[in-house]
Protein backbone atom coordinates (compact mmCIF):
# COMPACT_ATOMS: atom_id res chain seq x y z
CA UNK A 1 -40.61 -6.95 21.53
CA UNK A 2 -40.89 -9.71 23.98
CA UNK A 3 -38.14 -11.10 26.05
CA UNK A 4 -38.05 -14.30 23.78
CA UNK A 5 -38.07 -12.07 20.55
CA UNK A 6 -35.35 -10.29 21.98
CA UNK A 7 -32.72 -13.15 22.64
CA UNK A 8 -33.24 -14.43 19.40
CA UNK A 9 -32.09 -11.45 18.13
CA UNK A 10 -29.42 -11.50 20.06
CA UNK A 11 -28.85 -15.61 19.49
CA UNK A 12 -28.74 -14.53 15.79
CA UNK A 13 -32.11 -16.19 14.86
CA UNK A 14 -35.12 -14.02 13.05
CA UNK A 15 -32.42 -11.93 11.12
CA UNK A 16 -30.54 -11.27 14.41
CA UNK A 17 -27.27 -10.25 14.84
CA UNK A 18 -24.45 -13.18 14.35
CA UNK A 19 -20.40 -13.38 15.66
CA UNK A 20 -19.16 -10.47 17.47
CA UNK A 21 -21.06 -7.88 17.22
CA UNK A 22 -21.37 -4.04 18.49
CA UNK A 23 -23.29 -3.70 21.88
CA UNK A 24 -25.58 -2.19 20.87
CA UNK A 25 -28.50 -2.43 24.05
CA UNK A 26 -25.98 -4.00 26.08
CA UNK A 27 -23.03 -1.69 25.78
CA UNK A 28 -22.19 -0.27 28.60
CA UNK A 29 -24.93 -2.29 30.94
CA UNK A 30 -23.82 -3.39 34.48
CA UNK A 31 -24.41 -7.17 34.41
CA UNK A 32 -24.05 -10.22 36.77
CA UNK A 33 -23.78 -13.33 35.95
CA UNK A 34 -23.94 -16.18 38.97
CA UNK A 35 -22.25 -19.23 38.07
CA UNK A 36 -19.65 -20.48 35.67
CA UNK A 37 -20.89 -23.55 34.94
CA UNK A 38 -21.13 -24.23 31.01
CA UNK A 39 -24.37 -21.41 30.75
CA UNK A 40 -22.80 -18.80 33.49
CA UNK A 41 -19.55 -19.46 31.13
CA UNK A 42 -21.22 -18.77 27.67
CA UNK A 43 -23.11 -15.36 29.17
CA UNK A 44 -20.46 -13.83 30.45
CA UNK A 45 -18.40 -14.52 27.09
CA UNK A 46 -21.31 -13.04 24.95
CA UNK A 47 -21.87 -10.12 26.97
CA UNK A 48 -18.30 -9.02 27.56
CA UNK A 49 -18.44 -9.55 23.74
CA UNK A 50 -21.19 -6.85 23.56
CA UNK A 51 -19.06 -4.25 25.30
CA UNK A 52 -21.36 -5.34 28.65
CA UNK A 53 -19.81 -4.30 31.57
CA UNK A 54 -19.91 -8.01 33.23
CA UNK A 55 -19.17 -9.69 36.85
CA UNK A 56 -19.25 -13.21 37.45
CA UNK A 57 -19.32 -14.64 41.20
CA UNK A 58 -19.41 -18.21 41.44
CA UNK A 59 -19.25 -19.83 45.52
CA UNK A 60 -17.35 -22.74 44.36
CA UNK A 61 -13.37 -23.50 42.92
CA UNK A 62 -11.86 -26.08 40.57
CA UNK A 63 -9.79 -26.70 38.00
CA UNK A 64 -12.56 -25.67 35.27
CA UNK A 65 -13.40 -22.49 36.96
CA UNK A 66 -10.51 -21.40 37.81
CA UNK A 67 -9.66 -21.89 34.24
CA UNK A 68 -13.04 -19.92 32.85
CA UNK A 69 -12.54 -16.93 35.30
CA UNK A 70 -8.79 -16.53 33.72
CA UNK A 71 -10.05 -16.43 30.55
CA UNK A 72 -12.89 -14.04 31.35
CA UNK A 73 -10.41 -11.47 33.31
CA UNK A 74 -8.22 -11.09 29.79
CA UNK A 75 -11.64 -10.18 28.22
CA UNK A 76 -11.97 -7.86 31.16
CA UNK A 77 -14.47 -9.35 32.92
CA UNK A 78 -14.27 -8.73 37.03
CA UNK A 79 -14.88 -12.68 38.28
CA UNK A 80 -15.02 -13.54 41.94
CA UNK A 81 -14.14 -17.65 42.40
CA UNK A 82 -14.39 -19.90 45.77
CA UNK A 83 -17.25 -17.98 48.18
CA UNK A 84 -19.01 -14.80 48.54
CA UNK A 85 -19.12 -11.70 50.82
């Protein structure tokens, strides 16, 4: 399966899986995700969904991501907001 193939599946098209789901591949993976812009947002939602284990950094603060890295810590996601080590 190619890497297209593969997030379709995971996108729910070609008979893929659709709503929350089990992990499945992703369950227990060590992901980053750089950026929580609308995309950045979206990925880290879906993976934490798929029992990923998920951190977000993004090098910037405001309002909105401030906002999307509080909702992403109650799903248990570790987010790091406003610069980088």
């Amino acid at each position: 399966m190619n890497e297209r193939e593969r997030v379709g599946r995971v996108g729910g098209e070609k008979g893929g899986r659709t709503g929350r789901a089990s992990g499945g591949e992703w369950s227990g993976r060590r992901v980053l995700v750089v950026g929580l812009g609308a995309s950045g947002f979206a990925a880290a939602r879906a993976l934490a969904s798929l029992d990923a284990k998920v951190k977000v950094t993004d090098g910037a603060t405001s309002e909105v991501i401030e906002e999307r890295a509080r909702r992403l810590r109650l799903q248990g996601v570790e987010v790091t907001t406003a610069g980088h080590d």
